[in-house]
Every structure is written in C-alpha cells, then in structure tokens.
N, C-alpha and C. Protein backbone atom coordinates (compact mmCIF):
# COMPACT_ATOMS: atom_id res chain seq x y z
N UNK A 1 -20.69 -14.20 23.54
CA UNK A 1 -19.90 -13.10 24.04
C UNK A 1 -19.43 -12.27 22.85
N UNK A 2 -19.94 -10.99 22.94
CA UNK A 2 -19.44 -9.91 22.08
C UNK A 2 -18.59 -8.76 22.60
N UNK A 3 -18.04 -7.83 21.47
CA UNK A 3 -17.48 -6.51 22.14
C UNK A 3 -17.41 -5.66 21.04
N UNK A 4 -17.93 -4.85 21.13
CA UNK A 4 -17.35 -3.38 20.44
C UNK A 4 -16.12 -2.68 20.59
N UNK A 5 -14.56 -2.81 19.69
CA UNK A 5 -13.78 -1.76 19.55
C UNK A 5 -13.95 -1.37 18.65
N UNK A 6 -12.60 -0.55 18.86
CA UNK A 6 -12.53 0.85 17.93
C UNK A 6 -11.52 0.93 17.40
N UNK A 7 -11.12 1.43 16.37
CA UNK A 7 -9.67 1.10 15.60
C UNK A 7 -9.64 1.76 13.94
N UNK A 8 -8.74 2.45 13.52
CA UNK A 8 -9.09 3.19 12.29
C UNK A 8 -9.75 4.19 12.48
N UNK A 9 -10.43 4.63 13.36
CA UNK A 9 -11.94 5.56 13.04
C UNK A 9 -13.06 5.15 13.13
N UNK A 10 -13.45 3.92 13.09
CA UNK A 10 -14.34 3.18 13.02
C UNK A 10 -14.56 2.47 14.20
N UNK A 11 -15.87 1.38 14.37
CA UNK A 11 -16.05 0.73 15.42
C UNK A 11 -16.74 -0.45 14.86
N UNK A 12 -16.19 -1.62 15.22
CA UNK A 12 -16.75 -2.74 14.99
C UNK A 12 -17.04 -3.94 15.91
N UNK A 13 -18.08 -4.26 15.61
CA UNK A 13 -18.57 -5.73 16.84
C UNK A 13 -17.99 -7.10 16.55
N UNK A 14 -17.51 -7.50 17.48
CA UNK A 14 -16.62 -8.81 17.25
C UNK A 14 -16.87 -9.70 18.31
N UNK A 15 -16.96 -10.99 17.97
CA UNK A 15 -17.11 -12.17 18.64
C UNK A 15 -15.90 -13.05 18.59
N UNK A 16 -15.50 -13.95 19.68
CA UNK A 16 -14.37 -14.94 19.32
C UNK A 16 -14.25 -15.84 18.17
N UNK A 17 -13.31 -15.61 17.11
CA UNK A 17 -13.15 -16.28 15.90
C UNK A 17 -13.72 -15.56 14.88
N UNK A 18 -13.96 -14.55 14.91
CA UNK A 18 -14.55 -13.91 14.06
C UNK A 18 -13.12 -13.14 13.05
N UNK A 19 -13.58 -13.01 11.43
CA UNK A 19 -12.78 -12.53 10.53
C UNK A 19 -12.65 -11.14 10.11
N UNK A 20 -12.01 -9.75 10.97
CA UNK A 20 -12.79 -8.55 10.41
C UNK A 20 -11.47 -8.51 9.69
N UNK A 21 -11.93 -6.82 8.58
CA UNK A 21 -11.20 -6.15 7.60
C UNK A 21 -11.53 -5.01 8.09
N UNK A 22 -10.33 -4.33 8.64
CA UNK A 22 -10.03 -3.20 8.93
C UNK A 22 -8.70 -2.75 8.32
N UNK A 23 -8.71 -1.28 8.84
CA UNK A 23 -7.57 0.14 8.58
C UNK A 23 -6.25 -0.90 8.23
N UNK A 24 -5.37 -0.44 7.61
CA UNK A 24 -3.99 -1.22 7.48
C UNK A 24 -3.10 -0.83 8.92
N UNK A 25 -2.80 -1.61 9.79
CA UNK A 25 -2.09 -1.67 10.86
C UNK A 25 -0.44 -1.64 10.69
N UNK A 26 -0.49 -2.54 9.81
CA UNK A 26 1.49 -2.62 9.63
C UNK A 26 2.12 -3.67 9.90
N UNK A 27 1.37 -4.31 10.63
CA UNK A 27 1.84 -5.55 11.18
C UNK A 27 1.95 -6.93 10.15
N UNK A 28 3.27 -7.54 10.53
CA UNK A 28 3.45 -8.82 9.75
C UNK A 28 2.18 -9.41 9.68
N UNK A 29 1.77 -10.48 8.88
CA UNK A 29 1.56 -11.74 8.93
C UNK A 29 1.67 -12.76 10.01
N UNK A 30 0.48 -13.00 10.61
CA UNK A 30 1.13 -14.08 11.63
C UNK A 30 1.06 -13.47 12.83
N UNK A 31 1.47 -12.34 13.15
CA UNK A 31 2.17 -11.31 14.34
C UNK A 31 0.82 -10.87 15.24
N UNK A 32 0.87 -10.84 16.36
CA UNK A 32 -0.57 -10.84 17.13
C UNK A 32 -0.46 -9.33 17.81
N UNK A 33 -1.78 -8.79 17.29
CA UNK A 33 -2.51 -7.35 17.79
C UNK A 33 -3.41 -7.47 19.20
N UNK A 34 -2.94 -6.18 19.59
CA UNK A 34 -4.36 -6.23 20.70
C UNK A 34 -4.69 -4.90 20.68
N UNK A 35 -6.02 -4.94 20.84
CA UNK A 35 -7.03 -3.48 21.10
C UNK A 35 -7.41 -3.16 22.07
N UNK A 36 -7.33 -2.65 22.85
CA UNK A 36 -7.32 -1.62 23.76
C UNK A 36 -8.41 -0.68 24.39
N UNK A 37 -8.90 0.18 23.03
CA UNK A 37 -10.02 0.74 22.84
C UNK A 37 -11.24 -0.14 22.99
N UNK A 38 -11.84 -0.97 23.90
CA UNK A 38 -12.86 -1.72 23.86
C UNK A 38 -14.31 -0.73 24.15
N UNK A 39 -14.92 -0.58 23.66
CA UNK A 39 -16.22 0.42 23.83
C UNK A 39 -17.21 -0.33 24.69
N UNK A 40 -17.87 -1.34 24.34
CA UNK A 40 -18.52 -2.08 24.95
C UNK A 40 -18.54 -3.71 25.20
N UNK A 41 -19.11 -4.36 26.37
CA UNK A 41 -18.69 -6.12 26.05
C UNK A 41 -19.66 -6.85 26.57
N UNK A 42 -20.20 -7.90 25.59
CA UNK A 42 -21.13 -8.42 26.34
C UNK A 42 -20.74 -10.22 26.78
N UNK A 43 -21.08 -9.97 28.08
CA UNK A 43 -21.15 -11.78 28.70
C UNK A 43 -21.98 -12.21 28.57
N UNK A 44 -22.83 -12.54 27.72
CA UNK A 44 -24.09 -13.18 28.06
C UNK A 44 -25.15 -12.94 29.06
N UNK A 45 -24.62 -12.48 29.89
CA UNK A 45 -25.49 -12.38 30.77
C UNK A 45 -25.98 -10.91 31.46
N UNK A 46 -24.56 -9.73 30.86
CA UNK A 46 -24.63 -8.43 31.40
C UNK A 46 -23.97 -7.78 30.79
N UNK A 47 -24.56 -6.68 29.79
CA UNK A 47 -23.80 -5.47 28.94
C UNK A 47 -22.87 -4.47 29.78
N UNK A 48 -21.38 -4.21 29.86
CA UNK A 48 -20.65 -3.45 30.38
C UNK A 48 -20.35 -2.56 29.21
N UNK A 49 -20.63 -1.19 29.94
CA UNK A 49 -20.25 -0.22 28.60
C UNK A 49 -19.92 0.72 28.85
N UNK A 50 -18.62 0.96 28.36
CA UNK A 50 -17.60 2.08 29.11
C UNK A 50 -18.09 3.66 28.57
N UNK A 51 -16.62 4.44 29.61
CA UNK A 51 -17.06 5.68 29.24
C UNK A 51 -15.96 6.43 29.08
N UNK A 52 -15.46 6.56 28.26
CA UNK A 52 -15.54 5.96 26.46
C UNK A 52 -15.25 4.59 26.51
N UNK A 53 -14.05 4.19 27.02
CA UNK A 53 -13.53 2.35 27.29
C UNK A 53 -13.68 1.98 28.69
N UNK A 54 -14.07 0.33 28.64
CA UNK A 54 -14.15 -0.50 29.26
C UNK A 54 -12.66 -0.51 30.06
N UNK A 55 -12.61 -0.29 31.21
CA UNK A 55 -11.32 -0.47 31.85
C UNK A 55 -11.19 -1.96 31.84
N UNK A 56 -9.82 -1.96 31.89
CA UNK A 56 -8.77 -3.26 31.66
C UNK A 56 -9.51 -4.39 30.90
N UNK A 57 -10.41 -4.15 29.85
CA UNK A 57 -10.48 -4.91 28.80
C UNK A 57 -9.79 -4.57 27.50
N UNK A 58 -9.51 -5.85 26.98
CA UNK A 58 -8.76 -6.12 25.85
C UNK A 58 -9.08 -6.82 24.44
N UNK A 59 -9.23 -6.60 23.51
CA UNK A 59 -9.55 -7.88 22.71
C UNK A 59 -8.46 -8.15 21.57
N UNK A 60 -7.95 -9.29 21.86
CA UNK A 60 -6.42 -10.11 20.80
C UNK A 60 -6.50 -10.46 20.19
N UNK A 61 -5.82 -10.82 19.04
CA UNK A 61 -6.09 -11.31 17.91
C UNK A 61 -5.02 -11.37 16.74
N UNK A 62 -5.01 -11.96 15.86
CA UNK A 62 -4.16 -12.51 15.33
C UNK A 62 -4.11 -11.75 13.47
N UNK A 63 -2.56 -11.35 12.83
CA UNK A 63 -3.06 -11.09 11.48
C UNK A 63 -3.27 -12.36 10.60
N UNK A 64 -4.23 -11.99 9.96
CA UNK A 64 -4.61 -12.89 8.67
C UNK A 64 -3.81 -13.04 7.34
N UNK A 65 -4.02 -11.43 6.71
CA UNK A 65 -3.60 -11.15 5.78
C UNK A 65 -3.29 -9.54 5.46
N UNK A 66 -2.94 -9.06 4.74
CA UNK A 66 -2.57 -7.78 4.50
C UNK A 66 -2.65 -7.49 2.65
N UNK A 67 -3.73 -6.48 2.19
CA UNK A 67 -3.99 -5.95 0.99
C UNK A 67 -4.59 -5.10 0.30
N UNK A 68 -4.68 -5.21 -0.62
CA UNK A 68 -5.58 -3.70 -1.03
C UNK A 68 -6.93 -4.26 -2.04
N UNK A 69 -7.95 -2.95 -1.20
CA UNK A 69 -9.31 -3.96 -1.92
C UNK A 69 -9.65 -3.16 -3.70
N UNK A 70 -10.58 -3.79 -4.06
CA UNK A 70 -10.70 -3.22 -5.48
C UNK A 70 -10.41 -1.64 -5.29
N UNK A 71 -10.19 -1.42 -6.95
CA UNK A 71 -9.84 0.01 -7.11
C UNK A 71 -11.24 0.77 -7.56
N UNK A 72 -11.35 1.54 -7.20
CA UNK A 72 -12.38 2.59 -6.71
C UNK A 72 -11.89 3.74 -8.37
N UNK A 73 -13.02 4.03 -8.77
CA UNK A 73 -12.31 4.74 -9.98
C UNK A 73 -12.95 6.70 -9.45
N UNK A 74 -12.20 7.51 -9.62
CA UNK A 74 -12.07 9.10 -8.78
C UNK A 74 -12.39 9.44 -10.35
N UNK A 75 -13.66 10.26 -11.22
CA UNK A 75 -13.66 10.79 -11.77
C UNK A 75 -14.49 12.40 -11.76
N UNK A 76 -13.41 13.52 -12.60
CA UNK A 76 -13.96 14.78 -12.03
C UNK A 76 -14.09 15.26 -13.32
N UNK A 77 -15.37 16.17 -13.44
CA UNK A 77 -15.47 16.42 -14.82
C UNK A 77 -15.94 18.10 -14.26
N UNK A 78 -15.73 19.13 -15.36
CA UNK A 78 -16.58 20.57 -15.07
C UNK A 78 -17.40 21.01 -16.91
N UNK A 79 -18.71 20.14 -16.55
CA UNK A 79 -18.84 21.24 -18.43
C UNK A 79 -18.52 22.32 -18.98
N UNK A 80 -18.94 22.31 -20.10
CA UNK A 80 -18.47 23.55 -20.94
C UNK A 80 -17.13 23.69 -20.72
N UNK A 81 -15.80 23.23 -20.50
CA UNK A 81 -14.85 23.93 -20.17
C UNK A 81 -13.85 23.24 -20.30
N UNK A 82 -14.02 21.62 -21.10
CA UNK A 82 -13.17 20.77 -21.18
C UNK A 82 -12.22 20.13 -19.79
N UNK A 83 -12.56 20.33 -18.70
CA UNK A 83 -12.00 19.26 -17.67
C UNK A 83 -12.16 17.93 -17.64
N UNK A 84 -11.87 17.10 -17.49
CA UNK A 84 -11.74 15.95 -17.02
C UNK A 84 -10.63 15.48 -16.48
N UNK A 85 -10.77 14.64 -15.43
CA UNK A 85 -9.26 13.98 -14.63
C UNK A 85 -10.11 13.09 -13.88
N UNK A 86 -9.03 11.71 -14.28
CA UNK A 86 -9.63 10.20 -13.50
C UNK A 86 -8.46 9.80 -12.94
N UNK A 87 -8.99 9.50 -11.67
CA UNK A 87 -8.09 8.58 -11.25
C UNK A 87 -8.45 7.53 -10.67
N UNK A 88 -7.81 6.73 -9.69
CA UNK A 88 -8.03 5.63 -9.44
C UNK A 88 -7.54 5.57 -7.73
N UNK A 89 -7.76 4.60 -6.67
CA UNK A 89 -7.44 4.50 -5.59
C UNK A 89 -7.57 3.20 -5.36
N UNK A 90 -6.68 2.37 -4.32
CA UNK A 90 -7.13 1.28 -3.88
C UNK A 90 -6.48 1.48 -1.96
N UNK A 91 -7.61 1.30 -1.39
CA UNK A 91 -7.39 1.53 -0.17
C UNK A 91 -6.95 0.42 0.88
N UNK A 92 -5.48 0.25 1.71
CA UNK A 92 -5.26 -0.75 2.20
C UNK A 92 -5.83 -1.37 3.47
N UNK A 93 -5.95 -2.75 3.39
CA UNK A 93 -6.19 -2.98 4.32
C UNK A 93 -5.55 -4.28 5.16
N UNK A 94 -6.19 -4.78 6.32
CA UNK A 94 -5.36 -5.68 7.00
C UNK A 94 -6.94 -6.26 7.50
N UNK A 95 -6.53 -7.80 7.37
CA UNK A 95 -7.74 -8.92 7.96
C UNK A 95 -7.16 -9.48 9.22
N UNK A 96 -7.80 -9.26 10.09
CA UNK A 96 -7.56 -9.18 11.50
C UNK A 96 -8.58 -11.33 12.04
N UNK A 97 -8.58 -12.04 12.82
CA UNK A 97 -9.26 -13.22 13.48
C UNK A 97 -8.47 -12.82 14.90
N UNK A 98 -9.77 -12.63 15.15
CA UNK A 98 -10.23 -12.32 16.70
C UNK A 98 -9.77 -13.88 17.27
N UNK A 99 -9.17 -13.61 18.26
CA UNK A 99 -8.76 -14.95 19.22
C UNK A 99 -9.43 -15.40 20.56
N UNK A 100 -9.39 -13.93 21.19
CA UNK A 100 -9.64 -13.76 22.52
C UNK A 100 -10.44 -12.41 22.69
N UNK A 101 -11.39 -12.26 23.73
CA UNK A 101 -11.48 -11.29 24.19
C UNK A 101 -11.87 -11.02 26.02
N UNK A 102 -10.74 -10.18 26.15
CA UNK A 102 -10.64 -10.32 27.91
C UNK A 102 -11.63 -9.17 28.41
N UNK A 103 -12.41 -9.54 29.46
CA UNK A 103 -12.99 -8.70 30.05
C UNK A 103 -12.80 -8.54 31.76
C-alpha cells in the first residue's frame, strides 16, 4: 500500500514506515502530523486517484527530527569588472516516519 501527497510544493510517494525529508513544518519532535493533500493511493489491489485529492483520505505520521542539510555554496561573479559575492545557504528541513495511511 502506497500514496502520493503533497506538502512543501512538492509530491512524494510514501508507504507505511517509511522515512521522508521534507519542507520544515515547525513542529516539535515527537509531535504527530497529518496530510491531507493525498493525490493518489494504492491498495494493492486498485489505484484511487483524486481530482486534485482523494476525498477523506489522510496520511499520519510522526516527527523524526528537525535540521538543516549541507550548505550549498551561492557564488556570483561578472568579468572584467571585478564582482564577486559568495554566499552560502543551508536549507531547513524536517524528517517526517509515516505511521498510517487512511483511505
């Protein structure tokens, strides 16, 4: 059993127990999420696939952890003309374990 939500901007496929890294949510440690946005879900036996979402499906889940992944280095240069400027970014995120998913 799978499902496609949506969350951040993005869309990702998730199975029960599964470990994703997504958008930073906000949420404690510990503290349990649910998604809403379910796009598509599969039972084994029959693909349901909404339009845009799956009515009254859900998929729950639990936080992992909360952090920021390597830093990404931003460098801008223009020849002849002496520019340069570097910077740096590290973009946050939150590790989500899928618990449940209701269909």
């Amino acid at each position: 059993m799978y499902a496609v939500i949506a969350t951040g901007g993005k869309q990702y496929k998730v199975s029960e127990g599964d470990i994703i890294t997504i958008e930073k949510l906000g949420a404690a440690e510990g503290e349990n999420v649910t998604f809403d946005q379910v796009l598509a879900v599969n039972n084994n036996s029959k693909l349901v696939v909404g339009t845009p979402t799956v009515d009254g499906a859900t998929v729950s889940g639990s936080v992992v952890a909360e952090g920021r992944k390597k830093k990404v280095i931003v460098y801008k240069y223009k020849s002849k003309t002496g520019y340069h400027k570097k910077n740096g970014h590290r973009q946050p995120f939150t590790r989500v374990k899928i618990e449940k998913i209701n269909a």
